[in-house]
Protein backbone atom coordinates (compact mmCIF):
# COMPACT_ATOMS: atom_id res chain seq x y z
CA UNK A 1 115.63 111.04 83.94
CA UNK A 2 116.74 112.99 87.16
CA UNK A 3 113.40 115.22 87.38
CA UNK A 4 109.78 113.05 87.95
CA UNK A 5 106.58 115.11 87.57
CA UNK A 6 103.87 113.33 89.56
CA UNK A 7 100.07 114.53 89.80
CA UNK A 8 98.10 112.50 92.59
CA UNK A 9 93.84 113.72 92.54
CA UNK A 10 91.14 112.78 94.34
CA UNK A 11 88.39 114.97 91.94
CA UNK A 12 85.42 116.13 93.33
CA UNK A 13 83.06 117.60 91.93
CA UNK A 14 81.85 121.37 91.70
CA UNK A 15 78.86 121.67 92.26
CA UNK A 16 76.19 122.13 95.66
CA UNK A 17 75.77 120.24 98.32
CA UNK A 18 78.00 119.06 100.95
CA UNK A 19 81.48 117.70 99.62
CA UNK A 20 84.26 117.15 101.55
CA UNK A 21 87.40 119.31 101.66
CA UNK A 22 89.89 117.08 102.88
CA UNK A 23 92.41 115.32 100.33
CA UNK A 24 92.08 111.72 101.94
CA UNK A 25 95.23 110.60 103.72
CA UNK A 26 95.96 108.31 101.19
CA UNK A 27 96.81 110.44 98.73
CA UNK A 28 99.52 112.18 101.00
CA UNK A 29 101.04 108.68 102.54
CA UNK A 30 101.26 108.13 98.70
CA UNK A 31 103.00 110.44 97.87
CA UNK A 32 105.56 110.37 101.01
CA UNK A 33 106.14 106.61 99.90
CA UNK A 34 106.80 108.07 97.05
CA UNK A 35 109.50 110.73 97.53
CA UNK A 36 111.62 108.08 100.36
CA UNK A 37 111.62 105.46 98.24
CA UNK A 38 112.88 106.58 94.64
CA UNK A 39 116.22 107.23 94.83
CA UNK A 40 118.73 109.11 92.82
CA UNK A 41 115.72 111.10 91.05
CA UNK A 42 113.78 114.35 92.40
CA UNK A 43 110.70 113.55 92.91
CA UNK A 44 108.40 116.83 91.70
CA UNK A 45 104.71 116.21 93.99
CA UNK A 46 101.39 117.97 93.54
CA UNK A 47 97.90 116.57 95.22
CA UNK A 48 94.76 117.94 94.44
CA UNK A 49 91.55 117.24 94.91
CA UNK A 50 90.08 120.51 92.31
CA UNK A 51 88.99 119.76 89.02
CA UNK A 52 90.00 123.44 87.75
CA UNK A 53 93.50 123.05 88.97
CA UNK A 54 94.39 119.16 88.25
CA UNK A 55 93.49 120.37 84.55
CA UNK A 56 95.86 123.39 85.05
CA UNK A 57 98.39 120.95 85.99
CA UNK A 58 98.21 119.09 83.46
CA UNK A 59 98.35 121.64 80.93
CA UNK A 60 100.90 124.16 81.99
CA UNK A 61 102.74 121.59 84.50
CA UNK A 62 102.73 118.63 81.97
CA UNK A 63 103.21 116.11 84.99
CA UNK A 64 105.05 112.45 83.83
CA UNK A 65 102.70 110.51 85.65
CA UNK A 66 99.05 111.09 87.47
CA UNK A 67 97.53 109.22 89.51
CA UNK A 68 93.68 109.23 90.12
CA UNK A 69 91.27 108.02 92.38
CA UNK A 70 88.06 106.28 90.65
CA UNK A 71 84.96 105.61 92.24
CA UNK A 72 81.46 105.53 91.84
CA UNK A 73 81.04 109.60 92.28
CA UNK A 74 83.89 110.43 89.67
CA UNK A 75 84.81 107.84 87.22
CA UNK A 76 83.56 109.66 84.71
CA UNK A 77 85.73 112.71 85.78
CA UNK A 78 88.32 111.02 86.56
CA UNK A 79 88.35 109.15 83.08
CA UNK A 80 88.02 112.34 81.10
CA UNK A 81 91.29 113.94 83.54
CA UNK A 82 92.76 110.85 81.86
CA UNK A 83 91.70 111.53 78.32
CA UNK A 84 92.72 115.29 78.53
CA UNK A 85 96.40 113.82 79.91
CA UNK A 86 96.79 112.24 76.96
CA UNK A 87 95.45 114.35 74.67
CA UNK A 88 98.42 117.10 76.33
CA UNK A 89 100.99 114.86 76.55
CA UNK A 90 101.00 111.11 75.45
CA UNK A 91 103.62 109.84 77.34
CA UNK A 92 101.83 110.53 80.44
CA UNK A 93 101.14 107.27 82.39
CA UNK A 94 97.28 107.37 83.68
CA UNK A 95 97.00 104.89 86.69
CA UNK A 96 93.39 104.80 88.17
CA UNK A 97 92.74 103.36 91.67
CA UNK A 98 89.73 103.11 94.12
CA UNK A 99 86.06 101.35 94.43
CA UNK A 100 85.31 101.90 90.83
CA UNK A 101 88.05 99.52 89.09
CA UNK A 102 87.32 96.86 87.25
CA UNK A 103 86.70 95.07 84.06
CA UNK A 104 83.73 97.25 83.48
CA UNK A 105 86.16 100.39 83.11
CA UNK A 106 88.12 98.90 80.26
CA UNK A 107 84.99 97.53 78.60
CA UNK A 108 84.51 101.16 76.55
CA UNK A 109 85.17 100.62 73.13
CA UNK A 110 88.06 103.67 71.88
CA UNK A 111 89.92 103.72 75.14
CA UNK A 112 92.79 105.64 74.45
CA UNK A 113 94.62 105.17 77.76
């Protein structure tokens, strides 16, 4: 493989209120590990923190791998970005990370991911 397609999103929601605008720093020190330390493959990077677009992405982009925050505020966004991953490409490796991880999340019965 000399081309890697990865997707890094922190979703947030649409709707009113106050939400932040800011893609934590995480997400970008991520990604900067990232692209320094694989080697001998071009790393392709897009972070996000829009609903609308991470679905674009995923669609008409068809990233390898995405990687997703998950907590309390957008599991269950975060689980269908997932779902709708897989459903456009299957090889697409889903890793979750954040506040929201653990043995409940793989509890669901039907997980495909």
């Amino acid at each position: 493989m000399d081309n890697i397609k990865i997707l890094l999103a922190d979703p947030r929601h649409n709707t009113r209120g106050l939400h932040s605008s800011f893609v934590p720093i995480n997400i970008g020190f991520i990604g900067e590990f990232l692209k320094k330390k694989i080697k001998n493959i071009n790393v392709e990077l897009e972070v996000t923190i829009e609903p609308d677009e991470i679905f674009k992405l995923l669609r008409n982009w068809k990233p390898d791998i995405i990687g997703v925050s998950n907590y309390i505020w957008n599991s269950s966004l975060s689980n269908l970005i997932c779902e709708y991953a897989k459903k456009t490409n299957p090889n697409t490796l889903c890793v979750l990370g954040g506040g929201r991880i653990s043995i409940w999340n793989w509890s669901y019965k039907n997980r495909k991911y």
